[in-house]
Protein backbone atom coordinates (compact mmCIF):
# COMPACT_ATOMS: atom_id res chain seq x y z
CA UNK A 1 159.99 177.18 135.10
CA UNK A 2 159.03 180.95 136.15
CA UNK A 3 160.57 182.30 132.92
CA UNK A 4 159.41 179.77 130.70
CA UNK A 5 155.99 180.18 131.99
CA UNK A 6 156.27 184.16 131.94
CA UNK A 7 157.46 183.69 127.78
CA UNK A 8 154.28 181.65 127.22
CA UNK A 9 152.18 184.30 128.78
CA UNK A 10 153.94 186.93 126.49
CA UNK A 11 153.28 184.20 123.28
CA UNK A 12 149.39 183.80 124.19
CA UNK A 13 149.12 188.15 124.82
CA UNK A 14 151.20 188.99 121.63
CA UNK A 15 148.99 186.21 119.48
CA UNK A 16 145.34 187.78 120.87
CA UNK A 17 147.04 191.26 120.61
CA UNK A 18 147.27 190.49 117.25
CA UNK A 19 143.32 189.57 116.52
CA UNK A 20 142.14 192.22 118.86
CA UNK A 21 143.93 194.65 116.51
CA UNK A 22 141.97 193.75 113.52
CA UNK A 23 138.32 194.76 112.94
CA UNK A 24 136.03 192.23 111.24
CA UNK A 25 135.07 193.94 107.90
CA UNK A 26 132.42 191.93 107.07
CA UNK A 27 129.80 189.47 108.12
CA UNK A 28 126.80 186.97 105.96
CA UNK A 29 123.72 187.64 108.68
CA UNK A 30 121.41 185.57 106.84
CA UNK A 31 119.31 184.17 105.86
CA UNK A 32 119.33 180.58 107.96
CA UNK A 33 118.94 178.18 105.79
CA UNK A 34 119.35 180.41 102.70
CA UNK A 35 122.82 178.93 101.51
CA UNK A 36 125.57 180.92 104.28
CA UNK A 37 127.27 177.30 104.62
CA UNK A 38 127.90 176.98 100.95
CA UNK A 39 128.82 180.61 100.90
CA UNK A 40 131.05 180.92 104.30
CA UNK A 41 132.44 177.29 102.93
CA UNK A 42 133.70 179.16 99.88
CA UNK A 43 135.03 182.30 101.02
CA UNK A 44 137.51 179.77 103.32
CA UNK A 45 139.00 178.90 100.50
CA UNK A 46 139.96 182.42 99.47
CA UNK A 47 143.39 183.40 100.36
CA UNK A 48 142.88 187.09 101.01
CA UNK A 49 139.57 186.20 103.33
CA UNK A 50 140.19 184.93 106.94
CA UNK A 51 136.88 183.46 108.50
CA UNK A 52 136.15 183.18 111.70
CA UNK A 53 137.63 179.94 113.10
CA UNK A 54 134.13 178.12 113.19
CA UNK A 55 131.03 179.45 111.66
CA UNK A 56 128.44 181.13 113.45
CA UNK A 57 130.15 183.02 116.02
CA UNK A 58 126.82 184.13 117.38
CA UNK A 59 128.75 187.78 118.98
CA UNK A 60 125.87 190.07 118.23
CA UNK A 61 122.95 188.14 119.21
CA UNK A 62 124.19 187.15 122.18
CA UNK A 63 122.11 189.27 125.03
CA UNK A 64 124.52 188.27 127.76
CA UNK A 65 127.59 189.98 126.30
CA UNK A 66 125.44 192.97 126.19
CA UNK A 67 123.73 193.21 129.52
CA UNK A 68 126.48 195.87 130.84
CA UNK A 69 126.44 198.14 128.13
CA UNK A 70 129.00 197.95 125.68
CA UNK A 71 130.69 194.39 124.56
CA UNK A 72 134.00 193.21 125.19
CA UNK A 73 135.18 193.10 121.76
CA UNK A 74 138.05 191.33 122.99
CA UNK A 75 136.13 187.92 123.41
CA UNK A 76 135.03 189.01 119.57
CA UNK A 77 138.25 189.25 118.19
CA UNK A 78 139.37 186.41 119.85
CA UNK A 79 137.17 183.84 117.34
CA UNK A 80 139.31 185.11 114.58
CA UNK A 81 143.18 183.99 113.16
CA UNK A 82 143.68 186.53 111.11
CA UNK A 83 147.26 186.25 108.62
CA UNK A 84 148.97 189.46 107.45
CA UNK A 85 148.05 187.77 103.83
CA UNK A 86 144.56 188.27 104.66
CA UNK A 87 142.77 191.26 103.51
CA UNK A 88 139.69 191.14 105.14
CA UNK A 89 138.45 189.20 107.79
CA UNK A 90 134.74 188.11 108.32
CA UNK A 91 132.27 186.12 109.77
CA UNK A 92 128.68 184.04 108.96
CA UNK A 93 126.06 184.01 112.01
CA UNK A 94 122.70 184.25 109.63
CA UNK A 95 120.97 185.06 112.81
CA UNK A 96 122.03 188.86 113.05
CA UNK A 97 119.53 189.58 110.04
CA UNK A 98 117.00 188.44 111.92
CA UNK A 99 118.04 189.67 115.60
CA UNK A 100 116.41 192.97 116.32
CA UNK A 101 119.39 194.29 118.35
CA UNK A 102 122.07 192.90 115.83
CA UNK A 103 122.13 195.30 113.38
CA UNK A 104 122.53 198.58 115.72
CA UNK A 105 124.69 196.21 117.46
CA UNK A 106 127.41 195.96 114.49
CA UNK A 107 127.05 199.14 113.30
CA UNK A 108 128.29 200.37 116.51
CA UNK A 109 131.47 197.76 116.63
CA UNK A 110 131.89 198.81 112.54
CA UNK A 111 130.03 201.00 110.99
CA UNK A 112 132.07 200.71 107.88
CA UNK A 113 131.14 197.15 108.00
CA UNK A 114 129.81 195.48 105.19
CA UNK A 115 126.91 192.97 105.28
CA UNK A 116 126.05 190.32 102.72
CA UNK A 117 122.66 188.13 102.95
CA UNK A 118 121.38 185.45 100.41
CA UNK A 119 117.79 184.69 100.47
CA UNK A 120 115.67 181.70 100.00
CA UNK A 121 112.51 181.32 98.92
CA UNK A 122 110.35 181.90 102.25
CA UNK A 123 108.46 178.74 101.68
CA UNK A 124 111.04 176.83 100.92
CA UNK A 125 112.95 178.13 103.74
CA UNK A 126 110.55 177.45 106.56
CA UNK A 127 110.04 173.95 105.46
CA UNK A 128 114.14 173.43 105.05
CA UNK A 129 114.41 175.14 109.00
CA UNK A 130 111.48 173.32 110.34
CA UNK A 131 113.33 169.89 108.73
CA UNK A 132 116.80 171.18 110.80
CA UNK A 133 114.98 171.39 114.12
CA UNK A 134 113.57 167.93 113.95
CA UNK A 135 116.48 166.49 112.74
CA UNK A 136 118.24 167.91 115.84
CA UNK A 137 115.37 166.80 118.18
CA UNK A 138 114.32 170.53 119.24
CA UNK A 139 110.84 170.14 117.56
CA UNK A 140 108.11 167.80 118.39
CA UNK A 141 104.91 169.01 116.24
CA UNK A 142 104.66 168.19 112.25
CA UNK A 143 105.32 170.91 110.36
CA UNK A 144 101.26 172.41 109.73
CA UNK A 145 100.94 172.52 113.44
CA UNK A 146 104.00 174.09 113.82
CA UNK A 147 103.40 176.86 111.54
CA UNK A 148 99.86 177.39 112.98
CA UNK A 149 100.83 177.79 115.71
CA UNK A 150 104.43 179.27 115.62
CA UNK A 151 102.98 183.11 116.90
CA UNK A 152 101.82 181.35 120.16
CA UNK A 153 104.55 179.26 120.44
CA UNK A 154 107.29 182.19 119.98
CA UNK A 155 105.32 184.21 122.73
CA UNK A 156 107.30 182.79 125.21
CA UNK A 157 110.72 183.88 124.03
CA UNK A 158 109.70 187.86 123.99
CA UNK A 159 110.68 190.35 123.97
CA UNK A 160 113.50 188.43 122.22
CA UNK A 161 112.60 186.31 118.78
CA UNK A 162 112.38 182.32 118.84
CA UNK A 163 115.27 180.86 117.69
CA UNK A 164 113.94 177.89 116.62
CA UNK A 165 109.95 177.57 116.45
CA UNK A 166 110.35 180.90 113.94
CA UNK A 167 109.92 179.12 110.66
CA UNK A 168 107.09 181.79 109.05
CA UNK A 169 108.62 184.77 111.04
CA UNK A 170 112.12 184.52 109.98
CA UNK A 171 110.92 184.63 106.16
CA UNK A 172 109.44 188.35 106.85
CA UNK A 173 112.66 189.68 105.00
CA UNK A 174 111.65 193.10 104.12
CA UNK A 175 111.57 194.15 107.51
CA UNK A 176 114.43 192.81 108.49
CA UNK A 177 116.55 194.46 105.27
CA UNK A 178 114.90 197.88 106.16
CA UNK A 179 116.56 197.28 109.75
CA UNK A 180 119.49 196.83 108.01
CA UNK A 181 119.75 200.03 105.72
CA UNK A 182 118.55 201.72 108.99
CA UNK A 183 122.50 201.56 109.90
CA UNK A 184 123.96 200.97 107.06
CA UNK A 185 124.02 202.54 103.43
CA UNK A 186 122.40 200.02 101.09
CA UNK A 187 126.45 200.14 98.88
CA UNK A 188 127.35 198.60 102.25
CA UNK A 189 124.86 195.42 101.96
CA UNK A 190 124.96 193.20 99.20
CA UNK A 191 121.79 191.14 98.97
CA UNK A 192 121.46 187.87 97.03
CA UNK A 193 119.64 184.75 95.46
CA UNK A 194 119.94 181.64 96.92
CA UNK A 195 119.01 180.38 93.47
CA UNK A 196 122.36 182.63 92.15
CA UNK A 197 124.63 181.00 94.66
CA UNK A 198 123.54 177.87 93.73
CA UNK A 199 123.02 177.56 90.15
CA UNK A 200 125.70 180.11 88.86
CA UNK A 201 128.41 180.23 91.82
CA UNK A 202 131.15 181.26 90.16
CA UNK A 203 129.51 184.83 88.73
CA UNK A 204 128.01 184.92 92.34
CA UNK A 205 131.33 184.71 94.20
CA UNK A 206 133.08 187.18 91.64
CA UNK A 207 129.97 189.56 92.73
CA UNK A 208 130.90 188.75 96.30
CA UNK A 209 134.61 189.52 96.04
CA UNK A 210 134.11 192.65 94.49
CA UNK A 211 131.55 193.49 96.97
CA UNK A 212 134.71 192.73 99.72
CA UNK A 213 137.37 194.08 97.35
CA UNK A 214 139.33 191.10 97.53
CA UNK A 215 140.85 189.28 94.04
CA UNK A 216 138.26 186.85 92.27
CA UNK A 217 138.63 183.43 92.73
CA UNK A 218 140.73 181.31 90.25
CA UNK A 219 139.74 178.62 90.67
CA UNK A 220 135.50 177.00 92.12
CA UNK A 221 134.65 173.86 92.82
CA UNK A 222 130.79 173.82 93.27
CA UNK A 223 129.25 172.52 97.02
CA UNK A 224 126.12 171.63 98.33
CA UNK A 225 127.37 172.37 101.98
CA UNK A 226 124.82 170.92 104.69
CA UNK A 227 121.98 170.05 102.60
CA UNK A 228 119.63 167.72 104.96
CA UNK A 229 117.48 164.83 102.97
CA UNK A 230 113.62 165.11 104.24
CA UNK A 231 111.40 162.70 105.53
CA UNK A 232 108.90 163.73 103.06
CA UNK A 233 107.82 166.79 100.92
CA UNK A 234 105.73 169.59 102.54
CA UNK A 235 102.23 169.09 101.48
CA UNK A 236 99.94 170.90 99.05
CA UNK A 237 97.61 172.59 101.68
CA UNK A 238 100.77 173.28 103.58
CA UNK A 239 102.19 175.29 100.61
CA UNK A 240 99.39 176.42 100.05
CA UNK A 241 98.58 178.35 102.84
CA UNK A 242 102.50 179.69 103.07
CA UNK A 243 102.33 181.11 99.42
CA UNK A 244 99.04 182.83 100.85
CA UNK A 245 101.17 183.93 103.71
CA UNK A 246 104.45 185.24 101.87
CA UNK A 247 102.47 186.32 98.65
CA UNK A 248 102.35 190.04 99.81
CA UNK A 249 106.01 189.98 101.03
CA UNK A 250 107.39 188.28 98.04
CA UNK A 251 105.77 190.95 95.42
CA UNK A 252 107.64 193.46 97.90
CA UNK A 253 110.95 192.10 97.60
CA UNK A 254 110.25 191.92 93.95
CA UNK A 255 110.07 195.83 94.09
CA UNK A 256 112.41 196.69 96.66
CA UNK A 257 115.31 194.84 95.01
CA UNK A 258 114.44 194.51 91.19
CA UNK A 259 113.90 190.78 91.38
CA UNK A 260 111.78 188.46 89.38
CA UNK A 261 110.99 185.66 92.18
CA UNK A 262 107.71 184.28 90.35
CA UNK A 263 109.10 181.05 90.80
CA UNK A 264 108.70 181.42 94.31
CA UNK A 265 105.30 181.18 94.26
CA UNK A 266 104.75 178.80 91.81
CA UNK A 267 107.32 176.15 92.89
């Protein structure tokens, strides 16, 4: 019983060995609600990507494993199954965009690593995240009160962000791209339309593959991956006053990445 027990040690230490020794080359850190599902979804299917072995590991953001300094990258590694087939092996927690810390964070595990991040329409996106909380219980307010008052209400998590009551903040994604390219070179990130993923996915997952060196897919069967029905449409004032809000940030994205997202603010 000793020996056989010993041998199954040796099995479990050779087979996390094995995922400690490979380094995650890439991770999709956002946006929430900006089409990662779809996207880690696809990139499953791909036989040279492994993914981690459920989405949103949530390594990064994750203050406690960070309270003593460095990580144990061991407890990273550990998420993944990686397959001497596989090429590269990656992850999708859209948080990390968004997490102050996460960036220096994964620049210090890999700072080779590369980054990809689709985007949403802000407005769109708040209304789509605010939609996800209720459905899960975690909000209580309709959606104007909660974006009136989503600065007061996010006071309480500081100095950390809100994970959920951040529907406005999270859509501030200038900032959070220039955190980004503060660690790593802007070859390294690959930034995309959620409107590309969507409505062209197989030119947007050759784009990806490139981006991760990795063959193009053969073969793409197009998924709406997560996609919650609402109780009913945001409101006119409510848009209203969002495409006031985001105006200024969605003319800078416009010029920071060479994108015509007019539609943005006149869906």
């Amino acid at each position: 019983m000793r020996s056989l027990m010993n041998r199954l040690r040796r099995r479990i230490s050779n087979r996390l060995g094995q995922h400690n020794d490979r380094v995650v080359d890439f991770v999709i850190c956002g946006t929430q609600k900006g089409g990662t599902s779809a996207l880690d979804s696809y990139l499953r299917d791909h036989p040279e990507i492994c993914m981690a072995n459920k989405k949103e590991v949530h390594f990064f953001d994750n203050e406690s494993f960070f309270a003593h300094g460095k990580a144990d990258y061991y407890r990273y590694h550990s998420s993944f199954s990686p397959k001497a087939s596989h090429r590269v092996v990656g992850e999708a927690t859209p948080i990390y965009m968004y997490w102050h810390d996460a960036p220096r964070r994964m620049w210090e595990y890999n700072p080779n690593m590369k980054l990809v991040v689709v985007l949403r329409n802000p407005i769109e996106r708040a209304y789509s995240h605010w939609n996800m909380e209720r459905s899960r219980n975690a909000e209580s307010l309709p959606f104007w009160d909660a974006i009136r008052n989503e600065q007061k209400r996010c006071r309480e998590a500081l100095p950390y962000q809100h994970r959920v009551y951040s529907y406005v903040d999270r859509g501030h994604y200038l900032e959070q791209l220039r955190r980004l390219w503060r660690y790593f070179s802007k070859d390294n990130v690959l930034v995309l339309k959620n409107e590309y993923l969507k409505d062209q996915p197989n030119e947007a997952l050759n784009k990806v593959c490139n981006f991760l060196e990795v063959d193009n897919f053969k073969d793409i069967n197009a998924r709406n991956v997560h996609s919650r029905p609402y109780s009913s449409k945001m409101s006119h004032k409510e848009r209203e006053y969002l495409r006031v809000v985001f105006e200024h940030e969605i003319k800078g994205i416009e010029r920071e990445l060479g994108w015509d997202c007019s539609n943005w603010l006149d869906e």
